[in-house]
Every structure is written in structure tokens, then in C-alpha cells.
C-alpha atoms as a PDB file:
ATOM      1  CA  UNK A   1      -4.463 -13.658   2.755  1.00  0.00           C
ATOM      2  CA  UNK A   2      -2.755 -11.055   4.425  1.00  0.00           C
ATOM      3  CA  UNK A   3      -2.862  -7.314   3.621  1.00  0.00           C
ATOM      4  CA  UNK A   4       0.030  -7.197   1.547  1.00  0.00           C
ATOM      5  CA  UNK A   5      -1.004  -9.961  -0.065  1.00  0.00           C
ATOM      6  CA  UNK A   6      -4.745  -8.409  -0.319  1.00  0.00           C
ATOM      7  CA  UNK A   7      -3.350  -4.908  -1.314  1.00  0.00           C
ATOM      8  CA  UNK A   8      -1.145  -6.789  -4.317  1.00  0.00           C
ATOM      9  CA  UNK A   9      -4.422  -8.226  -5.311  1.00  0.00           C
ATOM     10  CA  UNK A  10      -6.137  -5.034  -5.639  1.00  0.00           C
ATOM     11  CA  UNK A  11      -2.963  -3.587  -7.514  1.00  0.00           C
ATOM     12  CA  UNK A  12      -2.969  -5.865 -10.234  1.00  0.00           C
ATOM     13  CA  UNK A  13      -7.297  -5.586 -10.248  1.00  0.00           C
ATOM     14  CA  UNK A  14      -6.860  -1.860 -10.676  1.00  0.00           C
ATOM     15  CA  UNK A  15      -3.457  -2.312 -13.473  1.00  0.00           C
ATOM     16  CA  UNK A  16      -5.752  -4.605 -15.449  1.00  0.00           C
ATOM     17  CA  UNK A  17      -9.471  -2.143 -15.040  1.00  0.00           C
ATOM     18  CA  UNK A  18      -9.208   1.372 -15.674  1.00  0.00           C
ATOM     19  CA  UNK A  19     -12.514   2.395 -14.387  1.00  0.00           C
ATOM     20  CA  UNK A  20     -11.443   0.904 -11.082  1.00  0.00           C
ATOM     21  CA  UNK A  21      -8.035   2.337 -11.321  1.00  0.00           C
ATOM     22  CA  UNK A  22      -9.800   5.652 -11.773  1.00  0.00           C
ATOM     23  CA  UNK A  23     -11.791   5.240  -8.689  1.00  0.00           C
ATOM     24  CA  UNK A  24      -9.058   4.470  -6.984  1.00  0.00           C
ATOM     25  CA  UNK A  25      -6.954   7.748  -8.514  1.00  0.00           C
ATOM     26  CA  UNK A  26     -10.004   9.538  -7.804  1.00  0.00           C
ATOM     27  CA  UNK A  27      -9.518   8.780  -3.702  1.00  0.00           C
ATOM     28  CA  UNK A  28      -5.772  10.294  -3.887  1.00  0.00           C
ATOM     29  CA  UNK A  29      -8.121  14.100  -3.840  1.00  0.00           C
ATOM     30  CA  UNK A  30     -10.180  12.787  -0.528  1.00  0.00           C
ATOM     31  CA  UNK A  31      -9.145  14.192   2.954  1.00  0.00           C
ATOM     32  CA  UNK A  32      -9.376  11.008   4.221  1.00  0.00           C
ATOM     33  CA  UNK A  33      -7.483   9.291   1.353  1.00  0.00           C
ATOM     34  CA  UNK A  34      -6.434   6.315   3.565  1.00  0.00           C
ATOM     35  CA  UNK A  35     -10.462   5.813   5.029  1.00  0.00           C
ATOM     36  CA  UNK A  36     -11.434   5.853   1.555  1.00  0.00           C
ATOM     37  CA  UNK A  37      -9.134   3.932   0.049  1.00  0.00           C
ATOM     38  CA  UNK A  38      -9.976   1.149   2.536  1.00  0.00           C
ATOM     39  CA  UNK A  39     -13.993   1.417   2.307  1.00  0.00           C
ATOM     40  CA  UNK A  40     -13.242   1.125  -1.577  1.00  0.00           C
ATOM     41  CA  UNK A  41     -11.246  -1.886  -0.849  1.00  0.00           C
ATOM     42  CA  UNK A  42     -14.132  -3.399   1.448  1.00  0.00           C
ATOM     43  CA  UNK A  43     -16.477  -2.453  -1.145  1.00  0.00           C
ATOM     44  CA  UNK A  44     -14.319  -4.762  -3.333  1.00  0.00           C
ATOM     45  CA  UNK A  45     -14.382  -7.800  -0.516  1.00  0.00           C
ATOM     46  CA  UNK A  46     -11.266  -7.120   1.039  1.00  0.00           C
ATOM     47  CA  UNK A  47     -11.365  -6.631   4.719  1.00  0.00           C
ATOM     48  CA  UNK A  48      -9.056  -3.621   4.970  1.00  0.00           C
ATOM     49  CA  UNK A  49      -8.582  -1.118   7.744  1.00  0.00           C
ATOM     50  CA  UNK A  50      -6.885   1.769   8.014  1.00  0.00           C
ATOM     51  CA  UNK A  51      -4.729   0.554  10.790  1.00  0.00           C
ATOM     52  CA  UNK A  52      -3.925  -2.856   8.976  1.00  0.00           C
ATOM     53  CA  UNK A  53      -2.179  -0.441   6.253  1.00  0.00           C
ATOM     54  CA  UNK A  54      -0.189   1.123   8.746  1.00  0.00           C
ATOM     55  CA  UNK A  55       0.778  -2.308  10.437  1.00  0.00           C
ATOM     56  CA  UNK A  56       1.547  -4.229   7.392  1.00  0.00           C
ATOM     57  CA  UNK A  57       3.794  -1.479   6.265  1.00  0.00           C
ATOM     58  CA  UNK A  58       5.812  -1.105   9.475  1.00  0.00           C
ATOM     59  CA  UNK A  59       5.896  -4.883   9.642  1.00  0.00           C
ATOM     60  CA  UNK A  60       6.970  -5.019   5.713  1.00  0.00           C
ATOM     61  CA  UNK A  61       9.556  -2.390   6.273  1.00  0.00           C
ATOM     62  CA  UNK A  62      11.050  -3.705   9.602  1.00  0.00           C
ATOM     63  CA  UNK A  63      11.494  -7.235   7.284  1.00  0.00           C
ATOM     64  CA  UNK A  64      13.101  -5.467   4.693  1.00  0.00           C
ATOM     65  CA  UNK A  65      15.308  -4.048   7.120  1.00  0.00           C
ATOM     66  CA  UNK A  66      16.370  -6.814   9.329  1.00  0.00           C
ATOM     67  CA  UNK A  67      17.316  -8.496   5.997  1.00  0.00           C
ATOM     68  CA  UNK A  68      19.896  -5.472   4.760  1.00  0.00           C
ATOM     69  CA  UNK A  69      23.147  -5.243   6.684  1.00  0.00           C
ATOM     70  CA  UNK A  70      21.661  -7.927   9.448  1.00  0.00           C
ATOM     71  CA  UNK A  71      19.757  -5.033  10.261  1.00  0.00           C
ATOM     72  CA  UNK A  72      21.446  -3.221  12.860  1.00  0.00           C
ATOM     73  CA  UNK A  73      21.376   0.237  14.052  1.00  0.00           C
ATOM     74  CA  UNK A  74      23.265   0.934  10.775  1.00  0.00           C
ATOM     75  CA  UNK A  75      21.607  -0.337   8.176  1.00  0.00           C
ATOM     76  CA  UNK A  76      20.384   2.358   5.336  1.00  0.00           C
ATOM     77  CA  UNK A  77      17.363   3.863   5.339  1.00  0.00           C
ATOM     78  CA  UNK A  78      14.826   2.884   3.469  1.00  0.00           C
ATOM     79  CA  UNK A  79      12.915   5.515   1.861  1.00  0.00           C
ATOM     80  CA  UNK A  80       8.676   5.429   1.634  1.00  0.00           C
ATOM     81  CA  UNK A  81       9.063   1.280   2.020  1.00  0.00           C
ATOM     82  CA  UNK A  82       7.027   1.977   4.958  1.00  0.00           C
ATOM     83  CA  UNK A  83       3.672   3.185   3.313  1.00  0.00           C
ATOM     84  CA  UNK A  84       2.100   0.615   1.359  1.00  0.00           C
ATOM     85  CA  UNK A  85      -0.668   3.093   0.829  1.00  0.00           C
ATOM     86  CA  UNK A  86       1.919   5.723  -1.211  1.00  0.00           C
ATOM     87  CA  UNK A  87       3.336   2.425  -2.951  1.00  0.00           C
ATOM     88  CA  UNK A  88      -0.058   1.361  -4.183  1.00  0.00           C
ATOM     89  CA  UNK A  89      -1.100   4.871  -5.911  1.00  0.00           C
ATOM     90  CA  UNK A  90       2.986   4.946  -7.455  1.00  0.00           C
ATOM     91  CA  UNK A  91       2.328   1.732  -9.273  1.00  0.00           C
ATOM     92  CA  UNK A  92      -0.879   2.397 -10.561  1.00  0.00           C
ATOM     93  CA  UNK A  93       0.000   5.801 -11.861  1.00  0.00           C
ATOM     94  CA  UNK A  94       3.841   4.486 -13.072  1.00  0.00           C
ATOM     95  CA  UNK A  95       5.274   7.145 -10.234  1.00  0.00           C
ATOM     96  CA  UNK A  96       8.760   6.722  -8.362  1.00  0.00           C
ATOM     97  CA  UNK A  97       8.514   6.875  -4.691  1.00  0.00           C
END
């Protein structure tokens, strides 16, 4: 499973259990939200690392924009696709990016 894939997991885990949804919530208030995110996630059995975050979303943005416009130099921007971190705490408090 990649992290995407891994991250989705942990998504629906947290949709479908508020007291894990409420740790998770709870981690948005840490300095290090990312760090803690990912020990939670580790804690959980996912093998997640801040940098894999960073990667995946780069490499899930740079796919989303390769696909719109054949992804040249003028293609829209796309606007927080980039941070799967921010896109995991807007769906499991119901927020717009």
C-alpha cells in the first residue's frame, strides 16, 4: 500500500471512530502537527513518515496536474492538492480546503 492509499485508510478508520478521530483532531493543536500525526499513524501500523507525506503529495499533485490541460506550463493551479496532511484533517472535520 502506498501512502495515499495508507492515509485513505486511516481517513475512513477515523470517519467511522470518533475517539480516534478525536485523537487525531487533537494533533491539529501540536507544534509538530505533521511528526505527530505520523507517530499516531505508526502507532496505528502504518509506516508513515513525515517526508512520505510531503512526497506523496507532490507526487499526487504533479499527477493531477499532468492530467489537466496536458499539463503544461499553463495549466491552473491547483489549490492545497498538494498537502495530503491539510486534506486529511478537512475531511474528517467536513472543512473546504
Amino acid at each position: 500500500m502506498n501512502t495515499v492509499e495508507m492515509i485513505d485508510e486511516i481517513q475512513n478508520k477515523a470517519l467511522h471512530d470518533e475517539a480516534l478521530r478525536q485523537r487525531f483532531l487533537k494533533i491539529r493543536e501540536a507544534e509538530d502537527g505533521l511528526g505527530e500525526f505520523c507517530h499516531l499513524c505508526r502507532e496505528l501500523g502504518y509506516e508513515i513518515y513525515p517526508m512520505d507525506v510531503i512526497q506523496a503529495g507532490d507526487e499526487f499533485y504533479a499527477t493531477m496536474k499532468r492530467s489537466t490541460n496536458g499539463g503544461g506550463e499553463n495549466s491552473p493551479k491547483l489549490e492545497g492538492e498538494d498537502d495530503l496532511y491539510e486534506m486529511f484533517f478537512a475531511s474528517i472535520t467536513k472543512e473546504e480546503i
